[in-house]
Protein backbone atom coordinates (compact mmCIF):
# COMPACT_ATOMS: atom_id res chain seq x y z
CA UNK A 1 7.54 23.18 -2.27
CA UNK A 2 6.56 25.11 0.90
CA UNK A 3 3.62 26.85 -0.90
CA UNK A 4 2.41 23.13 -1.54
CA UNK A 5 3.49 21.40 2.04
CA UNK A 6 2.91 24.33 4.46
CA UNK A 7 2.35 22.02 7.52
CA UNK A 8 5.79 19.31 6.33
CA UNK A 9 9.33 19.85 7.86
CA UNK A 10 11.07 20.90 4.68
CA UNK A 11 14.79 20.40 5.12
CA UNK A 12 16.85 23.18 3.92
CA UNK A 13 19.83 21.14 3.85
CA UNK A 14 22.56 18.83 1.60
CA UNK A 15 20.32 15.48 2.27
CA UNK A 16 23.72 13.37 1.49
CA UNK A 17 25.12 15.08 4.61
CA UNK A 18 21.76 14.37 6.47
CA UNK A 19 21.31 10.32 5.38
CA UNK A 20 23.98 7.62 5.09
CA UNK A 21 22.53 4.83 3.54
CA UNK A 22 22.61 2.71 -0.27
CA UNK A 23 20.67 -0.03 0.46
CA UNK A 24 17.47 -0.40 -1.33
CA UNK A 25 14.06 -2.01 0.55
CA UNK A 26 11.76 -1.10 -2.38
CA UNK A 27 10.70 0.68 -5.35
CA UNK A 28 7.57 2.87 -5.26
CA UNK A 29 5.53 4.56 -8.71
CA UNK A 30 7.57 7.88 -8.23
CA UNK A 31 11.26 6.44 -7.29
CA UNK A 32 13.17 3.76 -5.31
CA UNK A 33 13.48 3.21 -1.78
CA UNK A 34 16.16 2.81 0.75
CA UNK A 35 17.09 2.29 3.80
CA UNK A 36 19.64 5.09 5.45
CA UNK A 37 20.45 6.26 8.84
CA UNK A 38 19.10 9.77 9.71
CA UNK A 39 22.28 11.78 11.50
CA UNK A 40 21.18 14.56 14.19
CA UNK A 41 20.46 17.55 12.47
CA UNK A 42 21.52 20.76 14.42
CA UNK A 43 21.60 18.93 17.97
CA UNK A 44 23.50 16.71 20.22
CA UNK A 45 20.88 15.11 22.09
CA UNK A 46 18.98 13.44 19.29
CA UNK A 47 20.12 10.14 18.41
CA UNK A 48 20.41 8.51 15.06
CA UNK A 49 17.84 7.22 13.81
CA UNK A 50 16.70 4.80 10.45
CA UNK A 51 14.27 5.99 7.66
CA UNK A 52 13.50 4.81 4.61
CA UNK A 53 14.30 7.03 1.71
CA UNK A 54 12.58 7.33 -1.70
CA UNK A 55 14.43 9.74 -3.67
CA UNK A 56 12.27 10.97 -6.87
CA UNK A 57 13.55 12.81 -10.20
CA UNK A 58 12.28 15.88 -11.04
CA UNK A 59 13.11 17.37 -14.22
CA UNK A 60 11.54 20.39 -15.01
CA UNK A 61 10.66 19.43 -19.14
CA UNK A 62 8.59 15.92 -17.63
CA UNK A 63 5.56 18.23 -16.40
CA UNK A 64 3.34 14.69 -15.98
CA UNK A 65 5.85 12.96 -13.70
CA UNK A 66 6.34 16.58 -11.86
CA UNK A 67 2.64 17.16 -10.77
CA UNK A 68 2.45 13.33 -9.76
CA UNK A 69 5.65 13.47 -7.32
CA UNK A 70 4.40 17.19 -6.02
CA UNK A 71 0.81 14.95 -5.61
CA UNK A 72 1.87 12.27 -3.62
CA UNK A 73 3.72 14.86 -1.56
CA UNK A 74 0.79 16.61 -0.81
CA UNK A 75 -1.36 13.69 0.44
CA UNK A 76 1.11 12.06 2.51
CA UNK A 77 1.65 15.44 4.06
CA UNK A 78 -1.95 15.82 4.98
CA UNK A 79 -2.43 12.17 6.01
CA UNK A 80 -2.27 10.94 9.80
CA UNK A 81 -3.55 7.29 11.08
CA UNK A 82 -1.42 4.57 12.46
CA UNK A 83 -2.42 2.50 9.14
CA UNK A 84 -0.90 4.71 6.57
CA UNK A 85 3.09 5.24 5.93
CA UNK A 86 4.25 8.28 7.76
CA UNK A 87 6.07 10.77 5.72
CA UNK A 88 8.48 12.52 8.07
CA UNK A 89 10.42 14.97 6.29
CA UNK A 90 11.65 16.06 2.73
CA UNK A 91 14.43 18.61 1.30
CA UNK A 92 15.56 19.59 -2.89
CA UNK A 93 18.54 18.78 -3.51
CA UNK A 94 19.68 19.80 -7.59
CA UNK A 95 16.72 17.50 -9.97
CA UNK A 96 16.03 15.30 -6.65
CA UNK A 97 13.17 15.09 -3.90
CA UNK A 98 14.34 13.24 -0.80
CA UNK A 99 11.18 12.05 0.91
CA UNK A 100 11.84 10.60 4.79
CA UNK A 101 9.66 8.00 5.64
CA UNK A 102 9.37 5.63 8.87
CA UNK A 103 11.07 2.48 8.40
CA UNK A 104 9.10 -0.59 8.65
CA UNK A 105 10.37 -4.56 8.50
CA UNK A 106 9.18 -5.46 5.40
CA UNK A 107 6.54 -5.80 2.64
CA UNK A 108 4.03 -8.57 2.69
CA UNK A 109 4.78 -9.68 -0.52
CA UNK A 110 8.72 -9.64 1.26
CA UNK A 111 7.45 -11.99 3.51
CA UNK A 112 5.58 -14.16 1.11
CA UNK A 113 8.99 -14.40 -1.37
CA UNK A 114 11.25 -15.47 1.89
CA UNK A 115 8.18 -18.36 2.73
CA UNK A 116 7.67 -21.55 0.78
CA UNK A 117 3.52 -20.74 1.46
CA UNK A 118 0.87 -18.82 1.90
CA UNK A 119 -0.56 -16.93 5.10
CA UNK A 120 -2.96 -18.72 7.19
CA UNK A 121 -6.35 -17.11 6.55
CA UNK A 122 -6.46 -15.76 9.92
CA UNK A 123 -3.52 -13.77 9.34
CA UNK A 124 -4.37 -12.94 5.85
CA UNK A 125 -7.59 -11.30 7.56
CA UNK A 126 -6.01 -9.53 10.21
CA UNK A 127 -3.63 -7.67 7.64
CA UNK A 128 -6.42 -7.14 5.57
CA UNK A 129 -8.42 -5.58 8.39
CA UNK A 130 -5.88 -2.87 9.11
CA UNK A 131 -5.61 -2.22 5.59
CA UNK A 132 -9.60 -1.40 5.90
CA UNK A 133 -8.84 0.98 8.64
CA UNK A 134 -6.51 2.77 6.70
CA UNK A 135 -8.57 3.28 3.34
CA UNK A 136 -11.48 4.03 5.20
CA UNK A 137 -9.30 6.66 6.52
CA UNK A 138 -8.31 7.60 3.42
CA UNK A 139 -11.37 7.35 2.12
CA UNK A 140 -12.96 10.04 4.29
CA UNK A 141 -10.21 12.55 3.54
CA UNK A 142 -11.36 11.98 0.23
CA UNK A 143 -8.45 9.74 -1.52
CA UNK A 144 -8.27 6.71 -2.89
CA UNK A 145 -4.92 4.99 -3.47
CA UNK A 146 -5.48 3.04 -6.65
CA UNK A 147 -2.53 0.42 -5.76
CA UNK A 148 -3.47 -1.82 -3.27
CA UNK A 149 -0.96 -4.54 -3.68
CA UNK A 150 0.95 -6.79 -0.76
CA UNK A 151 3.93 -4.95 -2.62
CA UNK A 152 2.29 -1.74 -0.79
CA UNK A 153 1.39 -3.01 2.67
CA UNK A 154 4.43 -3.04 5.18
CA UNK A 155 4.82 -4.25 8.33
CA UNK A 156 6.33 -3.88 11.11
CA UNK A 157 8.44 -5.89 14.15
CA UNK A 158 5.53 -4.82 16.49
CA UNK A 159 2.83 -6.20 14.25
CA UNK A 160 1.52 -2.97 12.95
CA UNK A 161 0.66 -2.70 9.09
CA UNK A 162 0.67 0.09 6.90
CA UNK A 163 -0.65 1.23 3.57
CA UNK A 164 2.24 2.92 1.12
CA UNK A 165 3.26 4.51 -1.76
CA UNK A 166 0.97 6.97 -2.64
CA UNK A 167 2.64 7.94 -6.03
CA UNK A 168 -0.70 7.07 -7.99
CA UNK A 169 -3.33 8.21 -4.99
CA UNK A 170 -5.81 10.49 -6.38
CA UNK A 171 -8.43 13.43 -4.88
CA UNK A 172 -11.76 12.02 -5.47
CA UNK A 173 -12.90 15.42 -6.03
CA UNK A 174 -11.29 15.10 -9.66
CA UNK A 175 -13.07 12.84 -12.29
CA UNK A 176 -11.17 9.72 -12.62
CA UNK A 177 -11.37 7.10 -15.37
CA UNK A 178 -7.53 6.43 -16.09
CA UNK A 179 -6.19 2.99 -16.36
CA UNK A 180 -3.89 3.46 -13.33
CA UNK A 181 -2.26 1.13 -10.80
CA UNK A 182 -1.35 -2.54 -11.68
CA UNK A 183 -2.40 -4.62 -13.93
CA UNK A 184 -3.49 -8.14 -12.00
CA UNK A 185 -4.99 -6.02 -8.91
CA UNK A 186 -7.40 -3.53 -11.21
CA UNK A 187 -11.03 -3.34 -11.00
CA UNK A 188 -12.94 -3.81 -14.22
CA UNK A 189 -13.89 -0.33 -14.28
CA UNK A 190 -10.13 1.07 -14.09
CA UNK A 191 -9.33 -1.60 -17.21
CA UNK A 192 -12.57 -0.04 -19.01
CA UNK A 193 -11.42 3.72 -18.54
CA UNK A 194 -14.99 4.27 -16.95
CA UNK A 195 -15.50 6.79 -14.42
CA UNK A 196 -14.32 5.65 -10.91
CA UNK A 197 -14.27 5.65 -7.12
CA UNK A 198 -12.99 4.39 -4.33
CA UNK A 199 -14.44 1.54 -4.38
CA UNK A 200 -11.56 0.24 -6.76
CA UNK A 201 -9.45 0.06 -3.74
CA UNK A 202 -11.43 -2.75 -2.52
CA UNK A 203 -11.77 -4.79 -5.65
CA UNK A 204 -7.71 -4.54 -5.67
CA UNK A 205 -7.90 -5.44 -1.64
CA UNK A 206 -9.97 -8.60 -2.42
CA UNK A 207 -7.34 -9.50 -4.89
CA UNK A 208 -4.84 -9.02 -2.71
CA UNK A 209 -6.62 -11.10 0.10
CA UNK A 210 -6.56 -13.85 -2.86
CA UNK A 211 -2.14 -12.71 -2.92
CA UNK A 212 -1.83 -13.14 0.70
CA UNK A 213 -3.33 -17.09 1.25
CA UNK A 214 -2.15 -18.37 -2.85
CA UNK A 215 1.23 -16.22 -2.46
CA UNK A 216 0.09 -15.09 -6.19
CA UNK A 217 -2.58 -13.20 -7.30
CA UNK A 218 -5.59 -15.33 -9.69
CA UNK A 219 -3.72 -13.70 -12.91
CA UNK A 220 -0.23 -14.89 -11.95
CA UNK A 221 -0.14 -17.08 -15.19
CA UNK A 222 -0.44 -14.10 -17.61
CA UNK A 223 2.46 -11.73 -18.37
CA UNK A 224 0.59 -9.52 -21.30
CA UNK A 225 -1.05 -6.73 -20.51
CA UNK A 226 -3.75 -6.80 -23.35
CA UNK A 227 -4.91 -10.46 -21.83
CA UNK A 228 -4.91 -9.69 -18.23
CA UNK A 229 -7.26 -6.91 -19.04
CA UNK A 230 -9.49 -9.56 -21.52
CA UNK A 231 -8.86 -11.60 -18.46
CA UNK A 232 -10.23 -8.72 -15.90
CA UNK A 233 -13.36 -7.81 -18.15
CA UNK A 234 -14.38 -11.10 -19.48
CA UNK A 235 -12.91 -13.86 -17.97
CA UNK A 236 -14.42 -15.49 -14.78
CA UNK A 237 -14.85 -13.98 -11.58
CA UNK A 238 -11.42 -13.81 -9.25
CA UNK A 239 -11.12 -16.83 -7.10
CA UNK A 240 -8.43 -18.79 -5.32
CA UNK A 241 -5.89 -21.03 -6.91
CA UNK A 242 -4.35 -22.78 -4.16
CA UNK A 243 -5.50 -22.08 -0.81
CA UNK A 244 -8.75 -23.55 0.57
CA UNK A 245 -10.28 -20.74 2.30
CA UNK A 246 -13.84 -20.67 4.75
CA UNK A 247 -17.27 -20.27 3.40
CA UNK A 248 -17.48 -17.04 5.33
CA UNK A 249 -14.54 -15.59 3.65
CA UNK A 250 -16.06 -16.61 0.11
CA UNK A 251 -19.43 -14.82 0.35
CA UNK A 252 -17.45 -11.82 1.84
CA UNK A 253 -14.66 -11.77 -1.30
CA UNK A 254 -17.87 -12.26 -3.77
CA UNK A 255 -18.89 -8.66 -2.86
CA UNK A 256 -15.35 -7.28 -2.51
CA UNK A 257 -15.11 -8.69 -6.05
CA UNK A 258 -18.25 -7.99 -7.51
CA UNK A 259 -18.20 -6.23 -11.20
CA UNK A 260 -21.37 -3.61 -10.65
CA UNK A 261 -18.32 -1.30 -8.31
CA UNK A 262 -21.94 0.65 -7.02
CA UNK A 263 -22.73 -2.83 -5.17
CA UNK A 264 -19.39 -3.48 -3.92
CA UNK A 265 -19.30 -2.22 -0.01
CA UNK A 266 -17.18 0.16 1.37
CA UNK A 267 -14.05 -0.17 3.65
CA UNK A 268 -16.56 0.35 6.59
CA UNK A 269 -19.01 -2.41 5.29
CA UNK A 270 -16.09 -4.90 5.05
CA UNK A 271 -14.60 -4.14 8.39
CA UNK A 272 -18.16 -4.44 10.02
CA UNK A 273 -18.94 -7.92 7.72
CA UNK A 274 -15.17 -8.95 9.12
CA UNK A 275 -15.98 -7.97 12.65
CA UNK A 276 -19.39 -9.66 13.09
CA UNK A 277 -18.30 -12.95 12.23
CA UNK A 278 -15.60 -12.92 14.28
CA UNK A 279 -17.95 -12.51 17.07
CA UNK A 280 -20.14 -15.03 15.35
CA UNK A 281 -17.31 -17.50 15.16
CA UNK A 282 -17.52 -17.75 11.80
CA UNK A 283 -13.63 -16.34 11.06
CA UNK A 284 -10.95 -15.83 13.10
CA UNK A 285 -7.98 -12.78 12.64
CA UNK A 286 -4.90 -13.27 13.98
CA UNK A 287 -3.09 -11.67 17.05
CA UNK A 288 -1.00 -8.58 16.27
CA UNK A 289 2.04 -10.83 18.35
CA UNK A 290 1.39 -13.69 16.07
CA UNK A 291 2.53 -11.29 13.02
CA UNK A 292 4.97 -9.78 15.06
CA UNK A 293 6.39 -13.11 15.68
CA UNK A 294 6.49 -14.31 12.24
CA UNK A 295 8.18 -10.73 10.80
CA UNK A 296 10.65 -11.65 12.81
CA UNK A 297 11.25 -15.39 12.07
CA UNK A 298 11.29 -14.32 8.14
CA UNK A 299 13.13 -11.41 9.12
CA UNK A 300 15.63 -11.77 11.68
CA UNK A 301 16.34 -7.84 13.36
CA UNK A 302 19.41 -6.45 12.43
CA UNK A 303 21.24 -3.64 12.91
């Protein structure tokens, strides 16, 4: 594991005696999360401090499921922007990777199961907006995530939002055309097992914009696989069920969600769209307090 994470902190240590913790805060493609409390390791000035956990199988026969955990490793440990899940630290111990990762508050789609509706649009926007910064982060180091999903975008009690799991991210280097990621939030391409590129991350982000204000995404009503993809390739075009949202908003999902992915802009398009009319006073984003403020209303801080 050092040959493949040179620059990670790889613990050469009993993680059970390093972590006390059994509460679970998630589930990611490679393995469950939870929350545990990281002791001092070899020092008496550090204080405790929480992490969240996702501990991942590896069993040397499942070759597949091997080189995807060992993957996801090796992004996250060449990945650093304030919009992206910080992996901290990870140790073997017998058939299990423990991978530390900062702690946030909650998911978004947390936050929409514990509310009785959707997010404003202004808030919608401003999450959606940092989740720009971050692909077209990842983007540029030449990744694409390929689950964009409210499941996957955590937040924080300061108001900061983050990208996560990276368990099905992918080198764009390497020809893609798997159906990967999840069902309701694919681009038609992924569904059609065409080559792809990043730009599915913004298709899934559009639906996910759609998640945020309706609390569902527009496929919500199907449970088989084999008719959400009928759904994704021939139905109509992803729209809003229950929220009203602006004009504005509209023309800007029509090219998130447009079918040709070689029209569909990139995270730096959107952000720039997003940003200009704001200044126009055509949208508004929310405050990074205001979300603050609500994480913490759903959420009350404990210890």
């Amino acid at each position: 594991m050092r040959k493949v994470l040179p620059r990670l902190k790889i613990l050469d240590i009993n993680p059970k005696d390093h972590y006390t913790g059994t509460e679970q805060v998630g589930s990611g493609a490679n393995g469950a999360v939870i929350r545990a409390l990281r002791k001092p390791f070899r020092s008496t000035t550090t204080s405790p401090s929480w992490v969240a956990i996702k501990r991942c199988l590896i069993e040397d026969h499942d070759t597949h499921h091997h080189s995807y955990v060992l993957r996801e490793l090796r992004i996250m440990g060449c990945l650093d922007h304030h919009n992206l899940i910080q992996l901290r630290e990870a140790c073997l111990s017998g058939d299990y990777l423990w991978m530390a990762m900062e702690l946030m508050a909650c998911s978004v789609f947390g936050l929409l199961y514990n509310t009785t509706v959707g997010l404003t649009e202004p808030m919608a926007l401003f999450i959606a907006r940092e989740c720009l910064q971050g692909l077209m982060y990842l983007h540029s180091k030449n990744y694409m995530h390929r689950d964009v999903k409210c499941e996957n975008i955590l937040l924080g009690r300061q108001g900061q939002v983050k990208l996560a799991d990276f368990g099905l991210a992918t080198p764009l280097s390497v020809r893609n055309a798997s159906r990967l990621g999840t069902a309701k939030w694919m681009a038609p391409e992924v569904v059609a097992e065409t080559e792809y590129t990043e730009n599915v991350d913004i298709w899934s982000l559009g639906i996910t914009l759609i998640e945020m204000m309706d609390r569902v995404p527009p496929l919500y009503y199907l449970e088989n696989s084999n008719e959400i993809y009928r759904e994704i390739m021939f139905g109509r075009a992803p729209s809003f069920n229950f929220a009203t949202p602006s004009s504005t908003l509209l023309t800007i999902m029509d090219r998130m969600l447009i079918n040709d992915s070689e029209s569909r802009p990139s995270a730096k398009q959107v952000i720039a769209s997003l940003d200009q009319n704001v200044e126009q006073g055509h949208l508004e984003l929310a405050q990074r307090s205001e979300l603050a403020a609500l994480v913490d209303q759903v959420f009350p801080p404990h210890d």
